[in-house]
Protein backbone atom coordinates (compact mmCIF):
# COMPACT_ATOMS: atom_id res chain seq x y z
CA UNK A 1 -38.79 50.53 27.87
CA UNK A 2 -35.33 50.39 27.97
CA UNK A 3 -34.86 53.75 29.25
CA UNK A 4 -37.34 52.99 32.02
CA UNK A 5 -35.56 49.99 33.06
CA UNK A 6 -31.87 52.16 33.09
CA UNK A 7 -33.42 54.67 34.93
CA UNK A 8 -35.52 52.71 37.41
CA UNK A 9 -33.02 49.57 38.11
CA UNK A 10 -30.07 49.68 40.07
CA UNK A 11 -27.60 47.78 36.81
CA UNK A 12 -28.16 46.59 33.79
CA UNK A 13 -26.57 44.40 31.69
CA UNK A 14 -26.15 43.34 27.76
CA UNK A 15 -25.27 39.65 27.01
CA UNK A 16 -24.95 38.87 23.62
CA UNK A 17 -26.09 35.34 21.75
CA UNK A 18 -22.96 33.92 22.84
CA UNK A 19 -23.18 35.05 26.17
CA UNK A 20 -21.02 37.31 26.31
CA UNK A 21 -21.03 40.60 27.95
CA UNK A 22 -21.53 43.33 25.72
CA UNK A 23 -22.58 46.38 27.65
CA UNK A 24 -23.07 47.61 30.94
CA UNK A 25 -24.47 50.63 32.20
CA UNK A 26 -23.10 53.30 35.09
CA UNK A 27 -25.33 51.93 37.49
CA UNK A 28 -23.57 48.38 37.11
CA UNK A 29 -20.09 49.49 37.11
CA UNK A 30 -19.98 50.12 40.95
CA UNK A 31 -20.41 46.30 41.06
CA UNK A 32 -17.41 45.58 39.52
CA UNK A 33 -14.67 46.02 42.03
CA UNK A 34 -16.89 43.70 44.63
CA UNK A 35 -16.77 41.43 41.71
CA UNK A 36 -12.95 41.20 41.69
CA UNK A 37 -12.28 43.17 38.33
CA UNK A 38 -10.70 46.95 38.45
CA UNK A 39 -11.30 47.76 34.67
CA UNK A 40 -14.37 47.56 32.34
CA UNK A 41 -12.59 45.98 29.99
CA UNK A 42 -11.50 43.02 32.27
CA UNK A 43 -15.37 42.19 32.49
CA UNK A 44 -17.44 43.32 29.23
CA UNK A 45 -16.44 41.15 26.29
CA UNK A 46 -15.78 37.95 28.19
CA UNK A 47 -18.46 35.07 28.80
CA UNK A 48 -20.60 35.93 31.33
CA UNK A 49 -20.68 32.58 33.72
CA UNK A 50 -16.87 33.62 33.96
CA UNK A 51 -17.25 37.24 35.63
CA UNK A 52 -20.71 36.85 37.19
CA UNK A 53 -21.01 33.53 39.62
CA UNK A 54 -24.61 32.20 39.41
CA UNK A 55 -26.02 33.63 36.37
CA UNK A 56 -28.73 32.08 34.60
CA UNK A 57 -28.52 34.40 31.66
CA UNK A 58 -27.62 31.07 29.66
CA UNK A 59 -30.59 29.77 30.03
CA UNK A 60 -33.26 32.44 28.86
CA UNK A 61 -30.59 32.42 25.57
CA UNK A 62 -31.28 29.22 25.33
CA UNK A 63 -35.27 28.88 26.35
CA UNK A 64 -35.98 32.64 25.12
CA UNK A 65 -37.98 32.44 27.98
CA UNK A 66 -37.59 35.64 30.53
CA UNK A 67 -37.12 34.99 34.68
CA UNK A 68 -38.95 37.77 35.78
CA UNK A 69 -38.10 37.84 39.61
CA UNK A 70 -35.25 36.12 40.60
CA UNK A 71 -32.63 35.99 43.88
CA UNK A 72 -28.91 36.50 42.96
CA UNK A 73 -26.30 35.86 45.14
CA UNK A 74 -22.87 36.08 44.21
CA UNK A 75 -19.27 38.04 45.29
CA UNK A 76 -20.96 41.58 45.15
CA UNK A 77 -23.80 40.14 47.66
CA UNK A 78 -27.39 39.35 47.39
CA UNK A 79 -29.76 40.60 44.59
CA UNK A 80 -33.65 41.17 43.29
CA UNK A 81 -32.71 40.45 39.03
CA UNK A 82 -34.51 39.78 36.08
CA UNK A 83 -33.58 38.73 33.11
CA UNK A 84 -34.88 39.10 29.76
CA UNK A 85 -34.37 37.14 26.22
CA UNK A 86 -33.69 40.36 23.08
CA UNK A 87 -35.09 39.46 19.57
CA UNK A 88 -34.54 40.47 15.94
CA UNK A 89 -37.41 41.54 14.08
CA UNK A 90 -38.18 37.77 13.06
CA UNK A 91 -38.27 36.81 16.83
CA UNK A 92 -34.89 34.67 16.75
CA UNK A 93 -33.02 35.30 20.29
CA UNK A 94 -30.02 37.84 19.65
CA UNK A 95 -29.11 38.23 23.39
CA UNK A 96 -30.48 39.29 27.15
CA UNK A 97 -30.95 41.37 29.09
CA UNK A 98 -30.19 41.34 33.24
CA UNK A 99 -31.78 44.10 35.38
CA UNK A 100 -30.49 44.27 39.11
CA UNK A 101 -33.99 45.51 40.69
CA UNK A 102 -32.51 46.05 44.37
CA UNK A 103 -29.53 45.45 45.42
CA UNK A 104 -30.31 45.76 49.01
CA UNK A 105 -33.11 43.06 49.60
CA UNK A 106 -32.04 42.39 52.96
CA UNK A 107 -33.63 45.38 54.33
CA UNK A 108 -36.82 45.38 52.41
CA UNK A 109 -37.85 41.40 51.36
CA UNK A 110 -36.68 39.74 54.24
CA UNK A 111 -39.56 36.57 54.76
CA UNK A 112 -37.93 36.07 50.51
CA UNK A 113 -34.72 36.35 51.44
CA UNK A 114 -35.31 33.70 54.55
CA UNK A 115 -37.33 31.14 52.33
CA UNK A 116 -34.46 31.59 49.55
CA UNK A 117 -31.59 30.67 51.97
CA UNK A 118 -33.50 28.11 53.49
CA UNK A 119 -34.51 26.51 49.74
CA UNK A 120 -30.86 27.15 48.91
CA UNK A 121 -29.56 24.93 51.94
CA UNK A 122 -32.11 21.79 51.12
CA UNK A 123 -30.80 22.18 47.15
CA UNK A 124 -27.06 22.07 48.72
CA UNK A 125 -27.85 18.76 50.51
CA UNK A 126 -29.57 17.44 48.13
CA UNK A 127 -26.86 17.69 45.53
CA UNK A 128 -24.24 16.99 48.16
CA UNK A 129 -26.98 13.39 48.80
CA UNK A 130 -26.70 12.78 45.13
CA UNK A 131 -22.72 12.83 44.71
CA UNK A 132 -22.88 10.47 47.36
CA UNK A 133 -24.97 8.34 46.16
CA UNK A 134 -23.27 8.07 42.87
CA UNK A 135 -19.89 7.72 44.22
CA UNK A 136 -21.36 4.56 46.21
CA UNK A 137 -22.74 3.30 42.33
CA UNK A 138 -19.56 3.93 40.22
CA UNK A 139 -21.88 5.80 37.54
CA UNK A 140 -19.87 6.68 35.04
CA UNK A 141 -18.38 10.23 34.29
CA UNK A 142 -18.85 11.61 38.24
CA UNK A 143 -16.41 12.26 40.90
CA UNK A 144 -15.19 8.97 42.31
CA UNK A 145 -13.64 10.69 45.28
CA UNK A 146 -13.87 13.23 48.33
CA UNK A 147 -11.24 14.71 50.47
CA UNK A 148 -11.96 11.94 52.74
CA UNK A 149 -9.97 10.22 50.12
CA UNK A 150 -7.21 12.01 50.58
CA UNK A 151 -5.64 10.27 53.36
CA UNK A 152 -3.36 11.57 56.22
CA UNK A 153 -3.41 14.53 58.84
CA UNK A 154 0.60 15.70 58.06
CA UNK A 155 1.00 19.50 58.27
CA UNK A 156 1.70 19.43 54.26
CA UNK A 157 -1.73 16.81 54.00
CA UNK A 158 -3.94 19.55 55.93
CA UNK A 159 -2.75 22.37 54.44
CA UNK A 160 -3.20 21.02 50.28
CA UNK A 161 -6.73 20.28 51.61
CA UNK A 162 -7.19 23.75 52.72
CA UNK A 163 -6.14 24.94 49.66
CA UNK A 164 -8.20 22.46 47.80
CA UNK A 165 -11.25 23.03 49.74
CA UNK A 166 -11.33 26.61 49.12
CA UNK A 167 -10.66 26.40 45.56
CA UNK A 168 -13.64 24.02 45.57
CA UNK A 169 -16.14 27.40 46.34
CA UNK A 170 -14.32 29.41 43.48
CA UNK A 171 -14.91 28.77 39.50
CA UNK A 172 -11.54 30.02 38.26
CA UNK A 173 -9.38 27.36 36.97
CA UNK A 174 -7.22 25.18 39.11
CA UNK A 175 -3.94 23.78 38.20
CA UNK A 176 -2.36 21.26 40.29
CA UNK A 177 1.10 20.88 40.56
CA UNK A 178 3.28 17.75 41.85
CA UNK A 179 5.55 15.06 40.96
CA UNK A 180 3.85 11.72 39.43
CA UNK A 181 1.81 9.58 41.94
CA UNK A 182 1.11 12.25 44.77
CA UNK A 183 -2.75 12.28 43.93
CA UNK A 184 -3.02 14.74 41.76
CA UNK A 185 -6.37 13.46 40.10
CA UNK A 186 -7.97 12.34 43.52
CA UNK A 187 -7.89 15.87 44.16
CA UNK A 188 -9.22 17.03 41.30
CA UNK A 189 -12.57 14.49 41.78
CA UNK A 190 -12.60 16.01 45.52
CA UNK A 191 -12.51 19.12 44.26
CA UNK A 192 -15.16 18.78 41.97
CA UNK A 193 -17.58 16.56 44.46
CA UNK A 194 -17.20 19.91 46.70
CA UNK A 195 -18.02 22.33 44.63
CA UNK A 196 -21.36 23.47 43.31
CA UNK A 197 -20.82 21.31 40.15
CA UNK A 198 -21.06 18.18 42.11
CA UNK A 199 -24.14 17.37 40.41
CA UNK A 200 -22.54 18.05 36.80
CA UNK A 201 -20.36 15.81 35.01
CA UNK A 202 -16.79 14.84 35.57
CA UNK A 203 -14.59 14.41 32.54
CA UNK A 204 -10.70 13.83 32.71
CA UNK A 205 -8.92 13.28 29.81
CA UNK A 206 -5.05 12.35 30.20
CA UNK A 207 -3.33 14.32 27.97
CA UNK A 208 0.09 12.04 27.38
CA UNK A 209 -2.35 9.06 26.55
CA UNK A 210 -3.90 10.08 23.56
CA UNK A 211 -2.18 10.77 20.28
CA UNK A 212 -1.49 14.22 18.89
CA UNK A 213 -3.37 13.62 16.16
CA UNK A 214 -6.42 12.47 17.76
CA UNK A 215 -6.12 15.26 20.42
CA UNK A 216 -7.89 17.96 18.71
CA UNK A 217 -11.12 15.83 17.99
CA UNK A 218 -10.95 14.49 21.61
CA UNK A 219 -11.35 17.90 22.80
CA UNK A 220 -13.96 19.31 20.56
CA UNK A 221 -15.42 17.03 18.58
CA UNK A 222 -16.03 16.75 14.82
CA UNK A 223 -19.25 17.44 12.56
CA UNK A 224 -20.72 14.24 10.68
CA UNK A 225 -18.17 13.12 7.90
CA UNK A 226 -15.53 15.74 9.32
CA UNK A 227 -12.57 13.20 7.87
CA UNK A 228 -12.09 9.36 6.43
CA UNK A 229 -13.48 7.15 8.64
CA UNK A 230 -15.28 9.73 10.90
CA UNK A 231 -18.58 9.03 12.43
CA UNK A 232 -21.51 9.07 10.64
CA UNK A 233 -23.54 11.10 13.44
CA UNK A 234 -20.86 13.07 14.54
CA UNK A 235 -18.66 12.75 18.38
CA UNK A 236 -19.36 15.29 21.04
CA UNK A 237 -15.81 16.03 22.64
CA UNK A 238 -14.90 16.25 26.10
CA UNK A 239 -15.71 20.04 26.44
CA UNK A 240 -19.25 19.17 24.89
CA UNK A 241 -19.97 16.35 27.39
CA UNK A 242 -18.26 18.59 30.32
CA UNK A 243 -20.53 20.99 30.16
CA UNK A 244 -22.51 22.20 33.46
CA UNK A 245 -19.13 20.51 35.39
CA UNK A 246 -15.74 19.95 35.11
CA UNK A 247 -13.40 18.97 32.74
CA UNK A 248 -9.79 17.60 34.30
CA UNK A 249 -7.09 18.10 31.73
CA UNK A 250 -3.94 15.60 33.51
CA UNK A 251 -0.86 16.20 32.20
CA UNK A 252 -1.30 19.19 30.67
CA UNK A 253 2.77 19.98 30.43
CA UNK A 254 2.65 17.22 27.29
CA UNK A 255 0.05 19.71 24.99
CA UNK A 256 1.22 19.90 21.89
CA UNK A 257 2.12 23.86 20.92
CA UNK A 258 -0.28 23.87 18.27
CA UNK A 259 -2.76 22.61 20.40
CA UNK A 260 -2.17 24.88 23.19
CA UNK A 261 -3.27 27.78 21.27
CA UNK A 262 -7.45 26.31 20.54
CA UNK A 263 -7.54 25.32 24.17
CA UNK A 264 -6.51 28.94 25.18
CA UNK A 265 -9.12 30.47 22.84
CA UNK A 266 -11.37 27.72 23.62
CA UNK A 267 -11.22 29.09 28.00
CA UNK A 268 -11.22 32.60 27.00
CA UNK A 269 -14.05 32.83 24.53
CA UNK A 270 -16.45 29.69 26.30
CA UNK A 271 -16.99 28.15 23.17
CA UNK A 272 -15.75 25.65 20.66
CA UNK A 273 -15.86 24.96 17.16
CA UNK A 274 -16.08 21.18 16.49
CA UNK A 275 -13.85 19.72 13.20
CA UNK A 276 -15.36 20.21 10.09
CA UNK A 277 -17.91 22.60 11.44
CA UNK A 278 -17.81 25.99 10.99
CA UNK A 279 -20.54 26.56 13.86
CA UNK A 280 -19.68 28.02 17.35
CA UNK A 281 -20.60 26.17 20.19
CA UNK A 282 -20.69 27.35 23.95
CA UNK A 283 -20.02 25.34 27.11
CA UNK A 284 -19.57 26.04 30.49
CA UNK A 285 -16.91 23.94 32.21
CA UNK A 286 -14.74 24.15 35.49
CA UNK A 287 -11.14 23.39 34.20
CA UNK A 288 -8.63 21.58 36.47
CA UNK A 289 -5.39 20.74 35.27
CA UNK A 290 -2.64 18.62 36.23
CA UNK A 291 1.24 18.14 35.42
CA UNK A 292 4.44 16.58 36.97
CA UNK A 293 6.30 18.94 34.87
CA UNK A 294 7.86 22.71 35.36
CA UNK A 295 5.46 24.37 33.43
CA UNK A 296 7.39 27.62 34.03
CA UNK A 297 10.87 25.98 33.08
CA UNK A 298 8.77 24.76 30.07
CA UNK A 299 7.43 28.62 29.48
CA UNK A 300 10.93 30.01 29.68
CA UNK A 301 13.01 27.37 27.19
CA UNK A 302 9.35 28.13 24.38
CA UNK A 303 7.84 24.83 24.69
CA UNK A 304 4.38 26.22 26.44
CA UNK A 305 2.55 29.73 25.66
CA UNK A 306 3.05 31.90 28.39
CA UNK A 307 -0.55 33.18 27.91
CA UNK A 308 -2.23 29.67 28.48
CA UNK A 309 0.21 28.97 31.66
CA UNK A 310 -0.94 32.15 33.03
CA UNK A 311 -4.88 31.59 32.26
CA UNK A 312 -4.34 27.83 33.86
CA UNK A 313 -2.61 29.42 36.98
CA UNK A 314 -5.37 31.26 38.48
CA UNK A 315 -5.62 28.81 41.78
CA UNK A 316 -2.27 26.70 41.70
CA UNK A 317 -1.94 24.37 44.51
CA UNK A 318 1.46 22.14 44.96
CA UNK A 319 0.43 18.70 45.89
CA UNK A 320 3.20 17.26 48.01
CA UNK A 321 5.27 14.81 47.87
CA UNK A 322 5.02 11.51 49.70
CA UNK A 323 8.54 12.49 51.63
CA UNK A 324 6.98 15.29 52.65
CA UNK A 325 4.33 13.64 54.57
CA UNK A 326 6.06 10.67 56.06
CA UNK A 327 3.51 10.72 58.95
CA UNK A 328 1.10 9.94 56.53
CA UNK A 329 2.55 6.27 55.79
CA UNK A 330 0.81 4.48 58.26
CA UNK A 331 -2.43 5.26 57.31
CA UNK A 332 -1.87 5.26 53.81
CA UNK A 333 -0.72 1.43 54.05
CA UNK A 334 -4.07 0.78 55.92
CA UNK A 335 -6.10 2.17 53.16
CA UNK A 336 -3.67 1.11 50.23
CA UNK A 337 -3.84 -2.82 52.48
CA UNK A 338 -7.28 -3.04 52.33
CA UNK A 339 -7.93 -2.24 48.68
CA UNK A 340 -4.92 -4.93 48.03
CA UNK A 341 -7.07 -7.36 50.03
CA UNK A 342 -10.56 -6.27 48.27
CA UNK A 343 -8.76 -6.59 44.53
CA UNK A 344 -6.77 -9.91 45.11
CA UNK A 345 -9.10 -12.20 47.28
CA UNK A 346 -6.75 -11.82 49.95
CA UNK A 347 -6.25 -11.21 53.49
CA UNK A 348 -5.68 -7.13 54.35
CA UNK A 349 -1.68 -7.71 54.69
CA UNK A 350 -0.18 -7.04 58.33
CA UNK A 351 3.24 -4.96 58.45
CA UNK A 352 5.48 -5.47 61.08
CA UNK A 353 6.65 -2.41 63.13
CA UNK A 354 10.39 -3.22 61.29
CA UNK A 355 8.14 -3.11 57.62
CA UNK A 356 6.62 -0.24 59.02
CA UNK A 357 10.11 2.17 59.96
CA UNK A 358 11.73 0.54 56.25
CA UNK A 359 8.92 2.17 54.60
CA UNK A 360 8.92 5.34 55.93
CA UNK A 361 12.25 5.75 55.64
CA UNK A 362 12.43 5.64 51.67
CA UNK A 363 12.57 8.16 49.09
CA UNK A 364 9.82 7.14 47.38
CA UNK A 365 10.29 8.59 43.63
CA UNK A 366 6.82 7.28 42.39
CA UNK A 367 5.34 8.27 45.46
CA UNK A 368 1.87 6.68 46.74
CA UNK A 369 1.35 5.12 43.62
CA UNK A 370 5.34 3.22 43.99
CA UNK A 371 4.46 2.45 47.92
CA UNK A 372 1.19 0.49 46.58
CA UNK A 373 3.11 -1.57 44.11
CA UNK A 374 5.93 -2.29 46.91
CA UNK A 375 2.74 -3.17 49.38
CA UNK A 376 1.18 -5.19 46.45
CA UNK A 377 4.00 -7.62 45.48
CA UNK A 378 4.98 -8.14 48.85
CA UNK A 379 1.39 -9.30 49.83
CA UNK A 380 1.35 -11.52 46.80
CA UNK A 381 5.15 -12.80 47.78
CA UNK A 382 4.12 -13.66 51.48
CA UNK A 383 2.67 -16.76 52.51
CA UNK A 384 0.48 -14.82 55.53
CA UNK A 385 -0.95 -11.84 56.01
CA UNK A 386 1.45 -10.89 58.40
CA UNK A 387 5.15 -8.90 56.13
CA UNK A 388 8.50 -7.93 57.75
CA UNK A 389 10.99 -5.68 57.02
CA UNK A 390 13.19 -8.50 55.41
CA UNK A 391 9.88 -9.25 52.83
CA UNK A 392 9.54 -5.24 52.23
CA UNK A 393 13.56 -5.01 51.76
CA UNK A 394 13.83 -7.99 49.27
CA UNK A 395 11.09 -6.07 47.14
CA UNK A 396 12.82 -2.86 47.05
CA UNK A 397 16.16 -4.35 45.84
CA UNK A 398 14.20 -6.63 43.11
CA UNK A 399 12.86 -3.19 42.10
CA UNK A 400 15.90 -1.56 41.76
CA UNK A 401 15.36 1.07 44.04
CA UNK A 402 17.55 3.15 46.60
CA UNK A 403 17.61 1.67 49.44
CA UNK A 404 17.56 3.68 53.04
CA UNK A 405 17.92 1.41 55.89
CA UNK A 406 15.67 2.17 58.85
CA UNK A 407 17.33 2.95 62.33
CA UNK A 408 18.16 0.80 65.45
CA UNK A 409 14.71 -0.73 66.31
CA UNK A 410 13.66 0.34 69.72
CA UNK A 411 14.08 -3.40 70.86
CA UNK A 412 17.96 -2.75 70.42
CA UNK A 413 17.82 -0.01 73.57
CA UNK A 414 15.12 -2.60 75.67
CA UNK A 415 17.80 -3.88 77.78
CA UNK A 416 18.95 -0.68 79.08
CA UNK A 417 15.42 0.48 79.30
CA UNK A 418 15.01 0.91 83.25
CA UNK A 419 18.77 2.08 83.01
CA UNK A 420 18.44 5.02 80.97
CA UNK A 421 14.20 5.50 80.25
CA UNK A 422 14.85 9.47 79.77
CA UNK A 423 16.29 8.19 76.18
CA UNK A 424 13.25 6.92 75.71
CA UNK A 425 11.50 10.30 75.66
CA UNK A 426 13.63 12.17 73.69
CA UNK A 427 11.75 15.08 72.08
CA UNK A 428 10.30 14.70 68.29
CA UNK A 429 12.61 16.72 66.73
CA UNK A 430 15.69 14.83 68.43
CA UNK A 431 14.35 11.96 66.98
CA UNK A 432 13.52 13.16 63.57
CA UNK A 433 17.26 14.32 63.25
CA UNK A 434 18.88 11.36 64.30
CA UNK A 435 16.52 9.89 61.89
CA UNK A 436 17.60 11.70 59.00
CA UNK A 437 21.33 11.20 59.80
CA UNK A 438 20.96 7.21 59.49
CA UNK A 439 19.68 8.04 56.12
CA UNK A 440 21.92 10.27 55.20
CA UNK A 441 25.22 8.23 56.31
CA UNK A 442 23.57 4.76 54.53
CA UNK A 443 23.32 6.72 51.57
CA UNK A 444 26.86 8.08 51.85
CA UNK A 445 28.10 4.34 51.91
CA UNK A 446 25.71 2.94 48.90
CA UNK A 447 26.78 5.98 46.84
CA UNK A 448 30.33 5.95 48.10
CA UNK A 449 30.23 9.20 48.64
CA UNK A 450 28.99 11.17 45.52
CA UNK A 451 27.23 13.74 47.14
CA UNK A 452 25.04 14.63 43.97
CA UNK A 453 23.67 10.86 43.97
CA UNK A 454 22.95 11.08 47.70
CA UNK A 455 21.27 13.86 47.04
CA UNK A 456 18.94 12.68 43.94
CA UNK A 457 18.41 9.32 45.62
CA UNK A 458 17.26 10.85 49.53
CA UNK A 459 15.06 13.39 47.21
CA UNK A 460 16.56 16.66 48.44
CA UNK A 461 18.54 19.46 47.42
CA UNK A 462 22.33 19.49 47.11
CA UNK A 463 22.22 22.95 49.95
CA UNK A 464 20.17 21.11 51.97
CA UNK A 465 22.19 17.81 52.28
CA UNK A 466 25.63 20.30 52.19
CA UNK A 467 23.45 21.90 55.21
CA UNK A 468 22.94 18.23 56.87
CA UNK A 469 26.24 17.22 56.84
CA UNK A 470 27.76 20.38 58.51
CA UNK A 471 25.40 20.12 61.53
CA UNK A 472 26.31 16.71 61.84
């Protein structure tokens, strides 16, 4: 049988009861390079879900039950498979076996092909349906966000949500990189609402929360009576109950070494072994990570394995910061306003067009989340809806934040409006500039000249302010 299937089919493949690949035959290995891997070895031994996209080899290991006829579609294109559970002489499952029938059923099963792609697109709105269903209930361990979320249309805005978007369609791990408060776990939900997990589980852990001894078991769980005081029926860890979706490891820079070193077997084998078990457990998880830290200055001075950072960093995407996206400020405070208002009982607070230039004129270290807080205690501080600049700049100096004072209001130039209107039309990038010298002279005076503070508190390089001041 098995030499009727090698010589008949157009692949074949071993899996073994860990699903991983074991074996392929000649047949297969043309596959390979559409599949994204140049060597054998970069495919056989590893977990199957992770070098073949759709496989349901999983579950026949896990039913014992064969699919006989089945559609395929993955990198390498469209394909007639079956699949096929292997037993030991006392009919326990040891493996399976996948068979690529055709690999051109385009040409010859067309009216399948048609009712498959049309199936396919009902299952994709369905599940697309469900996520947003369950982001309007709250339930539990789901995305609670989309890109929508993700507010603003800035060059650096659209292009992080390109990037985002695309590494939605992709199952390689994701590691997102930005200071704290830029929305690095918003992303992550979006990511995982837009991807073919949607309907899977969600499960974030943050990293610099938990203690290092509790770590381990909050990754992989522990057996029944694993340690003092351990659960009597055991605890599935976040791996466990990821399984099918996504796991979001946030700050990931604050691993402990000896930690580092299970996780990395953990994503290269797809399995776990749970404490005080000696039993082997696979899962199949979508890993996105986040840190605010140099993971590569980290990698360099020994305090992260260079093999993990380089397993993490498949699909890295910088999130930017909020100075980086100033144009985004108005509609942030819209958003950020009326969840204020929807919290507190109050009225969706009103900036003034003076709040309005103050706030986009700051550095913003904390980024979104520090411009909330600022919105926050000012709306609990004013008497009205309605906040001015004076309110915004009396919160920033109680928080003990730089200050950057916002140019000449444009009511400053209204008497010499008729006078001199082309001023009033000066291109962007005239604008812009003049914009950033106010800054960068108010910061000159508060720092009394210490170049090195300017440049920490206006959030740039020391070359780049060097490069401001000489144009001036």
């Amino acid at each position: 049988m098995f030499e009727l299937f090698a010589n008949a089919s157009e692949g074949m493949m071993l899996v073994d009861r860990q699903a991983r690949v074991v074996w392929i035959n000649d047949q297969y290995r043309r596959f390979l390079p559409a599949l994204g891997f140049e060597r054998e070895e970069d495919f056989v031994g590893h977990p199957v879900s992770r070098v073949v996209q759709n496989t349901q080899l999983h579950q026949v290991l896990e039913t014992g039950k064969p699919i006989l006829i089945d559609l395929l579609t993955n990198r390498a294109g469209t394909f007639v498979v079956s699949r096929i559970p292997l037993r030991d002489g006392s009919g326990q499952v040891i493996g399976a076996l996948g068979i690529v029938l055709f690999d051109h059923p385009e040409t010859t099963l067309q009216p399948l092909i048609e009712k498959f792609a049309l199936l396919q697109r009902d299952l994709d709105d369905a599940r697309r349906e469900l996520a947003t269903q369950r982001l309007k209930t709250g339930k539990q361990r789901q995305s609670k966000y989309t890109f929508a979320s993700f507010v603003g249309l800035s060059p650096a805005t659209v292009e992080v949500k390109r990037q985002a978007r695309r590494a939605a369609q992709s199952t390689s791990p994701v590691l997102l990189l930005g200071e704290t408060g830029t929305g690095k776990e918003l992303l992550a939900h979006a990511i995982h609402a837009a991807s073919n997990r949607a309907s899977g589980p969600f499960i974030g852990v943050n990293i610099a929360a938990v203690p290092d001894t509790l770590l381990e078991s909050e990754f992989f769980g522990f057996a029944p009576g694993a340690f003092t005081g351990a659960d009597r029926k055991g605890r599935d860890g976040k791996f466990r109950l990821a399984d099918g979706g996504t796991l979001f490891l946030d700050e990931i820079g604050d691993m402990p070494m000896a930690l580092q070193s299970k996780l990395l077997r953990a994503l290269q084998e797809g399995e776990i072994e749970p404490l005080g078990s000696n039993k082997l457990i696979p899962f199949d998880a979508r890993v996105i990570a986040a840190t605010s830290r140099d993971l590569q200055q980290m990698v360099r001075a020994g305090l992260f394995r260079e093999d993990l950072f380089y397993r993490l960093n498949v699909l890295p995407i910088r999130v930017p910061p909020l100075r980086e996206r100033r144009g985004d400020i108005a509609a942030l405070l819209e958003v950020l306003g009326e969840d204020v208002a929807l919290r507190s009982g109050l009225p969706s607070p009103e900036l003034t067009p003076g709040a309005l230039r103050l706030l986009e004129v700051q550095p913003w270290r904390g980024n979104i989340r520090e411009l909330r807080n600022v919105l926050e205690q000012a709306a609990m501080r004013s008497d009205g809806p309605a906040i001015d600049d004076q309110q915004i700049e009396r919160v920033l100096r109680d928080s003990g934040a730089p200050l950057m004072q916002a140019p000449a209001q444009p009511e400053a130039v209204a008497s010499v409006a008729h006078a001199d209107a082309p001023d009033l039309l000066r291109p962007l990038a005239v604008q812009i500039a003049e914009l950033e010298r106010n800054a960068i002279r108010a910061a000159m005076v508060k720092y009394e000249g210490n170049k090195v503070a300017v440049a920490k508190g206006l959030g740039i390089s020391r070359a780049t302010l060097y490069e401001r001041i000489r144009s001036d």
